[in-house]
Protein backbone atom coordinates (compact mmCIF):
# COMPACT_ATOMS: atom_id res chain seq x y z
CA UNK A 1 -14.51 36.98 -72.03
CA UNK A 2 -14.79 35.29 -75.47
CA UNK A 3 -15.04 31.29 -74.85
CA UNK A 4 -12.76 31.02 -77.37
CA UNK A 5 -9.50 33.31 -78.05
CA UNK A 6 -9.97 35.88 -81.03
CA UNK A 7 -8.12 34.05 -84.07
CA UNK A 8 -5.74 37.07 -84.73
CA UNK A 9 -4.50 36.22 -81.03
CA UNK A 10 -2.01 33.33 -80.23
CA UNK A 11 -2.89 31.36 -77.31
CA UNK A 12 0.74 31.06 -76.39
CA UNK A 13 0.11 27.49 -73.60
CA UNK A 14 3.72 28.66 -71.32
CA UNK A 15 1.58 32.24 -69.95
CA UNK A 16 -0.50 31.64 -66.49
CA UNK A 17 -3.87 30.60 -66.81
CA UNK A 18 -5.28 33.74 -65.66
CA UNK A 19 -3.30 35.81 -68.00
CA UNK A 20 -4.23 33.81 -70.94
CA UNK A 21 -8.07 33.88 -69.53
CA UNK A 22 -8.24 37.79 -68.38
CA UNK A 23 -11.08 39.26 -69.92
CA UNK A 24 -10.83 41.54 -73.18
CA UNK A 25 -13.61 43.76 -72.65
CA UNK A 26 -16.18 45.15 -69.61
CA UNK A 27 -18.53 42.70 -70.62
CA UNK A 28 -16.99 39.53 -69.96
CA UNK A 29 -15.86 40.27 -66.11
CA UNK A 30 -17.63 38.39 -64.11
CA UNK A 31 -19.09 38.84 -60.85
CA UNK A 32 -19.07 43.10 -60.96
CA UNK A 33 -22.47 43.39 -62.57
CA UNK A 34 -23.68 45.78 -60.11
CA UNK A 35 -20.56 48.16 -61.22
CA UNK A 36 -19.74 47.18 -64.29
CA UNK A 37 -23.28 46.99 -66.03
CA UNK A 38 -24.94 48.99 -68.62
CA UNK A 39 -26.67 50.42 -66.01
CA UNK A 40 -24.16 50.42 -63.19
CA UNK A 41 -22.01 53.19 -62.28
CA UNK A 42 -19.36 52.83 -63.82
CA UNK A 43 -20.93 51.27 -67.10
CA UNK A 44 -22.08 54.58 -67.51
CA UNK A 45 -19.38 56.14 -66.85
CA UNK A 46 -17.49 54.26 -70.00
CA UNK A 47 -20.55 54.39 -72.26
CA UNK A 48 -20.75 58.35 -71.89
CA UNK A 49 -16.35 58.15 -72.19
CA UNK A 50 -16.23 59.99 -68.85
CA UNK A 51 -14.11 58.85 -66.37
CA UNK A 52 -13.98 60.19 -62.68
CA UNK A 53 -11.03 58.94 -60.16
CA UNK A 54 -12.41 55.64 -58.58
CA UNK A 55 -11.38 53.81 -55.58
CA UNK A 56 -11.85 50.31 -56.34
CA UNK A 57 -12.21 48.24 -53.06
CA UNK A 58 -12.44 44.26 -52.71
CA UNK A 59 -10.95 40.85 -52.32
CA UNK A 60 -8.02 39.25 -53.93
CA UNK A 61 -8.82 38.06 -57.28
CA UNK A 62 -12.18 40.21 -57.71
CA UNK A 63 -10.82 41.39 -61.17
CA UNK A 64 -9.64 44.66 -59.72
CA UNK A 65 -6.38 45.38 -61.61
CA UNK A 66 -8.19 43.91 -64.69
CA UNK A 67 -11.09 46.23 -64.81
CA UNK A 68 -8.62 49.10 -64.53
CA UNK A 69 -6.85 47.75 -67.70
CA UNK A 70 -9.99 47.38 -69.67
CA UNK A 71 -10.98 51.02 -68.59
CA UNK A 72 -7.73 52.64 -70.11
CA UNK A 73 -8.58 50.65 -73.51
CA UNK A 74 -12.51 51.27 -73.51
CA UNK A 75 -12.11 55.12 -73.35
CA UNK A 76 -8.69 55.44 -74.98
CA UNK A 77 -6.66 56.72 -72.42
CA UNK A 78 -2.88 55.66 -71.67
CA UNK A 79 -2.77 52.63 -69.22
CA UNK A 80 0.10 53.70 -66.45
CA UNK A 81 0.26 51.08 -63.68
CA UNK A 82 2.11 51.11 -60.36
CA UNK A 83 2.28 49.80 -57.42
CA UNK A 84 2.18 51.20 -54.14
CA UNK A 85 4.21 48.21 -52.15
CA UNK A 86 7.01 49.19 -54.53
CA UNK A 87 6.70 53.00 -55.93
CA UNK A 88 7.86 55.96 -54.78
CA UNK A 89 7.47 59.70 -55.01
CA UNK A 90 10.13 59.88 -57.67
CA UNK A 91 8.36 57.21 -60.03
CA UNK A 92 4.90 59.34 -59.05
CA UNK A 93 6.75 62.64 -60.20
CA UNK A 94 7.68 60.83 -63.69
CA UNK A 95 3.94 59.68 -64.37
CA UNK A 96 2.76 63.01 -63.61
CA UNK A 97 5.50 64.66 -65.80
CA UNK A 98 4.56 61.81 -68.85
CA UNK A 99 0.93 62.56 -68.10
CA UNK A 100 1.08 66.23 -68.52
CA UNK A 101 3.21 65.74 -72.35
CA UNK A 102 0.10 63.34 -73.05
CA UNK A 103 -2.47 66.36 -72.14
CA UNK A 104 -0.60 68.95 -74.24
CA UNK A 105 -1.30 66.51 -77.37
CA UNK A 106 -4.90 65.52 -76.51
CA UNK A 107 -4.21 61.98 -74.79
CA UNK A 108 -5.50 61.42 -71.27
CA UNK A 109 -4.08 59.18 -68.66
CA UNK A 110 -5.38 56.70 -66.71
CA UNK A 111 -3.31 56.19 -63.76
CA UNK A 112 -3.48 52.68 -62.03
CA UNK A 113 -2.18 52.15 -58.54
CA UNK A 114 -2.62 48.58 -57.13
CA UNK A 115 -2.44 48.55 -53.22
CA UNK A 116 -2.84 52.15 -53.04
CA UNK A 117 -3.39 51.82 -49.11
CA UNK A 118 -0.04 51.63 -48.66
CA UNK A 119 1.16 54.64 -49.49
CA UNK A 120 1.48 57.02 -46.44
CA UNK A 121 -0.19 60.29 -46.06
CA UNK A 122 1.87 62.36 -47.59
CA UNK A 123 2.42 60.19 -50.87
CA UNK A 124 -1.25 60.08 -50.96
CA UNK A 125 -1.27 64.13 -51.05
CA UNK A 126 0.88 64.15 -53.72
CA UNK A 127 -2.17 63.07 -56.48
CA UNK A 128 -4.33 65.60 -55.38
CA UNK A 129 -3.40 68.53 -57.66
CA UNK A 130 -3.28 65.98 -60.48
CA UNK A 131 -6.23 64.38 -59.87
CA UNK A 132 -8.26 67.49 -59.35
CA UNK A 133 -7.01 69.40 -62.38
CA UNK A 134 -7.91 66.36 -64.35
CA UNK A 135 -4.11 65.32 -65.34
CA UNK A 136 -4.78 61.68 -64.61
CA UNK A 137 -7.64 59.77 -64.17
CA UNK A 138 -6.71 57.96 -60.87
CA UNK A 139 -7.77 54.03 -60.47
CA UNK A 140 -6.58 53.13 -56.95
CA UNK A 141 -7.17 49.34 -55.71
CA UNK A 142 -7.15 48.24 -52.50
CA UNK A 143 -8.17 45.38 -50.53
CA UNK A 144 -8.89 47.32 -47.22
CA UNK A 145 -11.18 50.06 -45.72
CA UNK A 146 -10.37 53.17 -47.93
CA UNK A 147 -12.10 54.81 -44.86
CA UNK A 148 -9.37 53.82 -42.58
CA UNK A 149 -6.47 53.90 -45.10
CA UNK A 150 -6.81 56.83 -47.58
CA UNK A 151 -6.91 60.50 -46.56
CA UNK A 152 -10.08 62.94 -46.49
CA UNK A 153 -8.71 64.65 -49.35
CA UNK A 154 -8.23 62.41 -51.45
CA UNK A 155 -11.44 59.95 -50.64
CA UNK A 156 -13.40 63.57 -51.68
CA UNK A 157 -11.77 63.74 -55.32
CA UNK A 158 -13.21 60.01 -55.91
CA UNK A 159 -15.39 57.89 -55.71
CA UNK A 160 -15.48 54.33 -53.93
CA UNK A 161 -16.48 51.00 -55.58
CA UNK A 162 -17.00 48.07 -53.89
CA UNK A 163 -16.45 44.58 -55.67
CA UNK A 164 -17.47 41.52 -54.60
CA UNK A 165 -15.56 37.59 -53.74
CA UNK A 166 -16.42 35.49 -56.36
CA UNK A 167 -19.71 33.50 -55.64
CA UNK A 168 -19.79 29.82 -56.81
CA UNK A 169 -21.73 30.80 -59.89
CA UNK A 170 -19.14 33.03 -60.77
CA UNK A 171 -16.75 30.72 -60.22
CA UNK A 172 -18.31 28.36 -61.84
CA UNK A 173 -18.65 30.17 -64.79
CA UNK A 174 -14.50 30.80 -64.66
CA UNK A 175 -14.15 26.50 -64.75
CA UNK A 176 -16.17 26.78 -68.19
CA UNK A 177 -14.35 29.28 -69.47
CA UNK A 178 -10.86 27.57 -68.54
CA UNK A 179 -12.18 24.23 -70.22
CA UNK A 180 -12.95 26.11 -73.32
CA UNK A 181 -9.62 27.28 -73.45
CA UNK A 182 -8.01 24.15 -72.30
CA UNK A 183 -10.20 22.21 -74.79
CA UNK A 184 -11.60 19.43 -72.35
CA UNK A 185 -13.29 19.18 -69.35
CA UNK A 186 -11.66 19.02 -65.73
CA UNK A 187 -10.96 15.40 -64.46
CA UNK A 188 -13.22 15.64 -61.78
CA UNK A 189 -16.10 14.18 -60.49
CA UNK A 190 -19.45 16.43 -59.59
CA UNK A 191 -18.28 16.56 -56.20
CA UNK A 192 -14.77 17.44 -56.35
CA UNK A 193 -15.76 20.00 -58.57
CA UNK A 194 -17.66 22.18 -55.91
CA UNK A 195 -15.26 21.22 -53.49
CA UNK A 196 -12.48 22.74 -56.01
CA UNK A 197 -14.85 26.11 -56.15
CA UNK A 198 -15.10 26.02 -51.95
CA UNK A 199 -11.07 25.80 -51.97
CA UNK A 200 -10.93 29.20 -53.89
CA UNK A 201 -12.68 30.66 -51.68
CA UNK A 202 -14.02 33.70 -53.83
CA UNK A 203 -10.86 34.12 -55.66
CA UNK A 204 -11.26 34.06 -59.10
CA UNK A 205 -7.25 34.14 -59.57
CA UNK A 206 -6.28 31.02 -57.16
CA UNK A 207 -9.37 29.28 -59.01
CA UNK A 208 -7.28 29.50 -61.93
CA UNK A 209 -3.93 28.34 -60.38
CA UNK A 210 -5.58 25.53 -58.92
CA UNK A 211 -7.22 24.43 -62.94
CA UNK A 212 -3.66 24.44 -63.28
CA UNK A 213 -2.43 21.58 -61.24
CA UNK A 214 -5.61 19.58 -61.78
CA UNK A 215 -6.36 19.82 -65.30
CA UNK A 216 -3.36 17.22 -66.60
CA UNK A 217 -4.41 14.88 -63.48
CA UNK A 218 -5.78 11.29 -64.17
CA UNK A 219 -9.78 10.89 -64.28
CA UNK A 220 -11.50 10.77 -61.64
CA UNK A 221 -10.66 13.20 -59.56
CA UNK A 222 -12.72 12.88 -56.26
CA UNK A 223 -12.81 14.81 -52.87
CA UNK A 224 -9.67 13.41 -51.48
CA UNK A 225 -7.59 13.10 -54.51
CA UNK A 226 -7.93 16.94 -54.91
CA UNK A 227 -6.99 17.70 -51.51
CA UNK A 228 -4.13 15.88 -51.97
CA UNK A 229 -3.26 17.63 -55.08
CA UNK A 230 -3.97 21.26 -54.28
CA UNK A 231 -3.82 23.24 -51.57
CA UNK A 232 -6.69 25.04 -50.14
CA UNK A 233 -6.76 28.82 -50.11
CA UNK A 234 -5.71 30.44 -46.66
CA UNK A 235 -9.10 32.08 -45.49
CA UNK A 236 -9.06 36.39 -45.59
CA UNK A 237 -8.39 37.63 -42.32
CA UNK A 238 -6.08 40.42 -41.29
CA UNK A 239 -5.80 40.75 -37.91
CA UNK A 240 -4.73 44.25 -37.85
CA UNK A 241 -7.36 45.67 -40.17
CA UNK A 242 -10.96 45.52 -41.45
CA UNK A 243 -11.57 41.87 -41.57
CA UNK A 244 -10.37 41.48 -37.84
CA UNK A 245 -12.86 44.26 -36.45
CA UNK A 246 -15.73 42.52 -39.18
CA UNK A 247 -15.51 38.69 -37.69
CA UNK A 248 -15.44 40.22 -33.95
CA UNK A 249 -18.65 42.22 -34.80
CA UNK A 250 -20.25 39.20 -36.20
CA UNK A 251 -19.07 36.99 -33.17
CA UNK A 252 -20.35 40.00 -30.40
CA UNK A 253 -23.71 40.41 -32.39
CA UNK A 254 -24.48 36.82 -32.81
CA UNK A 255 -24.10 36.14 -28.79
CA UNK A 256 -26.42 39.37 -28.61
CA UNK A 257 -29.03 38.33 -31.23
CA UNK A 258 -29.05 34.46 -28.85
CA UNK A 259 -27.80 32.58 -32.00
CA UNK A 260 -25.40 30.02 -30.77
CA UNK A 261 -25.13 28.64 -34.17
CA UNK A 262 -24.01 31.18 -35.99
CA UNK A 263 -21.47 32.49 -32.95
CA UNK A 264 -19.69 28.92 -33.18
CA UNK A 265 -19.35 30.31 -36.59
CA UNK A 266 -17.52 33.25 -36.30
CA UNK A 267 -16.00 32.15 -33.39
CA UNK A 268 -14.45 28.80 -35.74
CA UNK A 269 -13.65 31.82 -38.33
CA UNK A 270 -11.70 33.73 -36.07
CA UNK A 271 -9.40 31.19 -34.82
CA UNK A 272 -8.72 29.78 -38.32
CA UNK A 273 -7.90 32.64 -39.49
CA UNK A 274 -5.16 32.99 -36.76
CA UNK A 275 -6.89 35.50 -34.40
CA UNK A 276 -5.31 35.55 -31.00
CA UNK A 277 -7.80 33.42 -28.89
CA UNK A 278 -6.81 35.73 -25.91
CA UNK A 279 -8.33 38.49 -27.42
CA UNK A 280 -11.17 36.59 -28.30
CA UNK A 281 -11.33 35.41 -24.17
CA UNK A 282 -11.15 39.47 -23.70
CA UNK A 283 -13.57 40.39 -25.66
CA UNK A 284 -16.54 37.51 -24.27
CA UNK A 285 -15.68 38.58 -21.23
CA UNK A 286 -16.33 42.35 -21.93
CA UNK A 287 -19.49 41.00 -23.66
CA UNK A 288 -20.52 39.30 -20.48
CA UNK A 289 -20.81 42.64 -18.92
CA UNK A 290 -22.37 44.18 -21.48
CA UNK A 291 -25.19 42.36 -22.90
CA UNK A 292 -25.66 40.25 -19.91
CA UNK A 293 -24.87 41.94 -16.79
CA UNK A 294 -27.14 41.40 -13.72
CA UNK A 295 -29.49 39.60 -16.03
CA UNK A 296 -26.90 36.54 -15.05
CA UNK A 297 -24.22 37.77 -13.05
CA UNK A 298 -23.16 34.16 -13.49
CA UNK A 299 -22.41 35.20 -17.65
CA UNK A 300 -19.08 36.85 -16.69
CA UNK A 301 -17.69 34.19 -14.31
CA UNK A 302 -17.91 31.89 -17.37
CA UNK A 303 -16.40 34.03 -19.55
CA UNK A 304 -13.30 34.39 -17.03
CA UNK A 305 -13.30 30.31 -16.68
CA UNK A 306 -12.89 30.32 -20.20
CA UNK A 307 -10.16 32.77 -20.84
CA UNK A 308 -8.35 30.92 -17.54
CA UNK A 309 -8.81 27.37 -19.19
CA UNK A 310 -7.30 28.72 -22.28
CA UNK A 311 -4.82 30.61 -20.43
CA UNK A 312 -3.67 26.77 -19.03
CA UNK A 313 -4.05 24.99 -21.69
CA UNK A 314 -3.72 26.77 -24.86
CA UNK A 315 -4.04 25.33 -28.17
CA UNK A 316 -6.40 23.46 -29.35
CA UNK A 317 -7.46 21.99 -26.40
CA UNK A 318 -8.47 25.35 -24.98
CA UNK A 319 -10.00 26.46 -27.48
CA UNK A 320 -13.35 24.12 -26.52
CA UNK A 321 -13.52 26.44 -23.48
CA UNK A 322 -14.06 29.49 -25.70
CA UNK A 323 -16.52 27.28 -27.39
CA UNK A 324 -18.23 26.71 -24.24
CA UNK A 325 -18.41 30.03 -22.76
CA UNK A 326 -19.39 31.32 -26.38
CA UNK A 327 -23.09 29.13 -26.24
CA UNK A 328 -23.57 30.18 -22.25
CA UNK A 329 -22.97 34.00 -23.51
CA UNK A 330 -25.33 33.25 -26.27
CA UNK A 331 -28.46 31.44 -24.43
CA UNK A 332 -27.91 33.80 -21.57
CA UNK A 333 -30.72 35.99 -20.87
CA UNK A 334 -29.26 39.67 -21.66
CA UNK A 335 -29.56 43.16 -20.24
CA UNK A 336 -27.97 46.33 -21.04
CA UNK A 337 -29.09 47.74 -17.72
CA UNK A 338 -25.86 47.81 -16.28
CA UNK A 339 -24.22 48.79 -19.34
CA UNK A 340 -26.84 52.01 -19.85
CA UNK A 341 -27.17 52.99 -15.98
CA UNK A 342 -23.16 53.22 -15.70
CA UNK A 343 -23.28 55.25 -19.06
CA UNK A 344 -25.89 57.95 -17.38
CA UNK A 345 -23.80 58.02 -13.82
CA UNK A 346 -20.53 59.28 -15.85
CA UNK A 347 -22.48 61.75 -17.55
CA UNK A 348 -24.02 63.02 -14.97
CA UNK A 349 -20.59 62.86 -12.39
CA UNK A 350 -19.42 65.31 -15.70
CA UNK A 351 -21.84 67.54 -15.19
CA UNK A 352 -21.87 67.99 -11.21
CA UNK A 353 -17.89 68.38 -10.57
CA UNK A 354 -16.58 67.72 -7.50
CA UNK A 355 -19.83 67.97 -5.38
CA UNK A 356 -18.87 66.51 -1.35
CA UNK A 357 -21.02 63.39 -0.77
CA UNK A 358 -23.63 64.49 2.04
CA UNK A 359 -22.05 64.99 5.72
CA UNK A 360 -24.21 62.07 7.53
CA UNK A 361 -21.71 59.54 5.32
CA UNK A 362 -18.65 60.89 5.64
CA UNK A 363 -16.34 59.24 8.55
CA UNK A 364 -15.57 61.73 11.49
CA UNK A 365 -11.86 60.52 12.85
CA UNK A 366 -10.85 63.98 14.20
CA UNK A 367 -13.02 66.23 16.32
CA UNK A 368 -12.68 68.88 14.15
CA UNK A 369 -14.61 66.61 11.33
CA UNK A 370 -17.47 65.79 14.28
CA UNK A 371 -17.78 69.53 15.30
CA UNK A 372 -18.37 70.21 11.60
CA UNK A 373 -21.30 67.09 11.53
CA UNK A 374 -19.45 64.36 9.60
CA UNK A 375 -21.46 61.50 10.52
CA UNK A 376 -24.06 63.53 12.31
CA UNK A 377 -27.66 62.00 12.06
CA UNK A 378 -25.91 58.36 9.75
CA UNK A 379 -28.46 55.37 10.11
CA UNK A 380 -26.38 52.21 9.99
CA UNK A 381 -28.90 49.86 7.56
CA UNK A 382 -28.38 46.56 9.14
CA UNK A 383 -29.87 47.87 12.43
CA UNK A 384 -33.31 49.55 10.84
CA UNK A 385 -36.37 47.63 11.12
CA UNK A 386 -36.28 46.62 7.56
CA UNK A 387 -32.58 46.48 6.74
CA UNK A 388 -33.05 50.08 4.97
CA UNK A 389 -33.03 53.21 5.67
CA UNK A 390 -34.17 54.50 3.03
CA UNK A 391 -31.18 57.98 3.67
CA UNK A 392 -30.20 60.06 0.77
CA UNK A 393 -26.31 59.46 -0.52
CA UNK A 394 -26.55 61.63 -3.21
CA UNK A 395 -24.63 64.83 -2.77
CA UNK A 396 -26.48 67.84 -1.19
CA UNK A 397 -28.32 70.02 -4.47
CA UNK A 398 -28.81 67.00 -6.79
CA UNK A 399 -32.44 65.34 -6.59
CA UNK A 400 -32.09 61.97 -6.41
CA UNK A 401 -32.06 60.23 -9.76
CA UNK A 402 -32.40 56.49 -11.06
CA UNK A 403 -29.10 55.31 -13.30
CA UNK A 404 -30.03 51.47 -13.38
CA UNK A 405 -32.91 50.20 -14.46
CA UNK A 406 -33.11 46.25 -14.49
CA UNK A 407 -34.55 44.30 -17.27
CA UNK A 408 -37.44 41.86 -16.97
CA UNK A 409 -34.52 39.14 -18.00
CA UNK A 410 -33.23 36.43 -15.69
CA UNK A 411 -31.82 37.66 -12.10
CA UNK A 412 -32.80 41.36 -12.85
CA UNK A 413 -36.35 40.20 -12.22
CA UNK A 414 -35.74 39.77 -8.64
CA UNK A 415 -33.76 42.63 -8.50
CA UNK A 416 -36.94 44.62 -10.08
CA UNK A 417 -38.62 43.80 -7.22
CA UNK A 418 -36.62 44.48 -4.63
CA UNK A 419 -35.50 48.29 -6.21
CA UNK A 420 -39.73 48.63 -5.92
CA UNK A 421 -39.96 47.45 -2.45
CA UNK A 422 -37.17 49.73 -1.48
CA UNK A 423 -38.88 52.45 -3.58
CA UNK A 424 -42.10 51.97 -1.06
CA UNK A 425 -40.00 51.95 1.96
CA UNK A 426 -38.43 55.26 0.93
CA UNK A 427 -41.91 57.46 -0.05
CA UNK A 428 -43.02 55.45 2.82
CA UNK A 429 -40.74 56.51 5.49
CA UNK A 430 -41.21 59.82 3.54
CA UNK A 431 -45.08 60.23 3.91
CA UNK A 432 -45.59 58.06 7.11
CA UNK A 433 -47.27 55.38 5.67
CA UNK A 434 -46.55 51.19 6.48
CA UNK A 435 -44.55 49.81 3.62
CA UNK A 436 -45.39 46.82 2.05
CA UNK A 437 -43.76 43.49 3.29
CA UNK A 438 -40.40 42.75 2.19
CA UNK A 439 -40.85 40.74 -1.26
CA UNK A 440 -38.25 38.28 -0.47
């Protein structure tokens, strides 16, 4: 945007801040260069005056509705908007109908739809024809997943953009061009004014609210002052959609990478946000079995002390028990052994049916079961010279395979050398030779 308003424009002072500062041409959005530029996808796209239908996908106040605007006025097409929390079918049937009188006189249409994810499949189905006969250009904006909220169909007939939050530079950039507008600079001290961009958290919009309250306020301004004056933004985090399965995935691969650091950091993100710390409990514990396994059967027993402590005493006091298990998790010594050998005995249970287990392990309570050798020839470990037998349990016509195999990590070392001394003992008792002694 212009620092200054074009003199054939009246800065009228009683619109929003945002409206009076929203951007005139491509050029002046900030923060979409890798979209917007000369260069960029869609820069092209305007300097050759060929639209396709876009998906544009980001954060509040990422210029979204605003770059759709400039669009419809950069290649000349009629700007419809609508919105999807409020539209219907009918008001869809009545842009299509206006867009198609347009066509027959050489205008195109550029149809806007903010929060396009919530229309439902069916309303979604209803652009397709249009969209595909080239009717309306369709500009759909959305802050979540178009891969979990828009249909096949549709996501085929355009393509996706992703914007970005607002970095600090950005934002920065949005305070100068607010204090060109308002004609002085912010009351506040070097400080306050980074802590002012940290409040907005990305969003380029609530910046501008917040200029808003502060701008008239006495000088200096410091940290506190501005707390006290403004409110900070609510963090992004749905716990139903995209953000919720992110923040989880950061949390579960931070624990896996050993980073404690930076899984107190998600973990503090999830609960401010508002996740349910229950589900956080659940899903520590499920990484306990996972990543960690034998490697420290210890890991899980943790993670359950954690989710119980929690379970007692809630919030916040709880939540230090989270913390806690979170940093064992994450300097445990992992293993996927357990994880990987169950994996293989499912697939290959699949593939064998219902074989019997072999006859020398099943129980013989009738005689009928004895006469037909349940039992017959069993070699009850405990009372073998070693404490193993070394028999085959797998069932008759299946060689005998490994599943588990234990990591050099933690516990599973011991258990590595055990499995190998009760390898020997098996070929042993197999080829007659002495096994060696017992490694424990």
């Amino acid at each position: 945007m212009s620092e200054t308003p074009s003199l054939f424009d009246i800065d009228d002072e009683s619109r929003p801040l945002a409206d009076r500062l929203r951007p005139r041409t491509l050029n002046d959005v900030i923060g979409q260069g890798h979209v917007l530029g000369a260069d960029a996808p869609i820069g092209r796209m305007v300097n050759a005056q060929r639209l396709m239908s876009m998906v544009l996908w980001g954060p509040p106040g990422c210029g979204k509705t605003t770059i759709a605007r400039l669009l419809a006025e950069q290649t000349n097409l009629a700007f419809e908007p609508l919105s999807a929390t409020f539209a219907g079918v009918a008001d869809l049937r009545k842009v299509f109908q206006a867009a198609r009188r347009r066509r027959e006189v050489g205008q195109g249409t550029l149809l806007f739809v903010d929060e396009i994810h919530r229309f439902n499949r069916a309303q979604q189905d209803s652009f397709l024809p249009y969209v595909e006969d080239g009717t309306v250009i369709l500009v759909g904006a959305t802050t979540e997943n178009p891969s979990f909220e828009l249909n096949g169909a549709l996501l085929s007939r355009t393509q996706v953009f992703v914007l970005k939050r607002l970095d600090d530079v950005a934002l920065s950039t949005l305070i100068t061009r607010a204090e060109a507008l308002i004609g002085q600079p912010l009351p506040l001290t070097d400080e306050a004014r980074q802590a002012l961009i940290a409040m907005a958290d990305g969003d380029g919009r609530y910046l501008l609210n917040m200029i808003e309250q502060v701008h008239a306020l006495p000088a200096p301004v410091d940290p506190a002052a501005l707390a006290a004056a403004v409110q900070r933004r609510a963090p992004l985090y749905d716990k139903a959609q995209e953000g919720h399965y992110n923040l989880i995935s950061a949390l579960h691969k931070s624990m896996r990478g050993s980073d404690p650091d930076a899984a107190l950091y998600w973990l503090a993100r999830m609960l401010d946000g508002g996740e349910d710390p229950l589900f956080i409990a659940r899903r520590i514990t499920r990484f306990a079995t996972e990543d960690i396994g034998m490697a420290d059967p210890n890991a899980v027993q943790q993670a359950l002390a954690a989710w119980d402590v929690y379970d007692r005493l809630g919030s916040p006091e709880g939540e230090l028990a989270l913390a806690q298990a979170v940093i064992y998790l994450a300097t445990a010594p992992k293993s996927i052994g357990v994880y990987r050998g169950f994996n293989k005995a499912r697939a290959a249970a699949k593939r064998t049916g219902s074989l019997m287990p072999p006859a020398h392990i099943l129980n013989a309570p009738t005689r009928l079961m004895k006469d037909l050798g349940y039992g017959e020839g069993y070699q009850y470990d405990p009372d073998t010279e070693n404490g193993f037998s070394g028999a085959n349990f797998f069932p008759e016509g299946i060689p005998r395979q490994t599943f588990y195999e234990p990591s050099a990590e933690g516990y599973e070392r011991a258990i590595s050398a055990r499995l190998r001394h009760w390898a020997q003992l098996r070929d042993g008792a197999a080829s007659g030779r002495t096994p060696e002694s017992d490694p424990d």
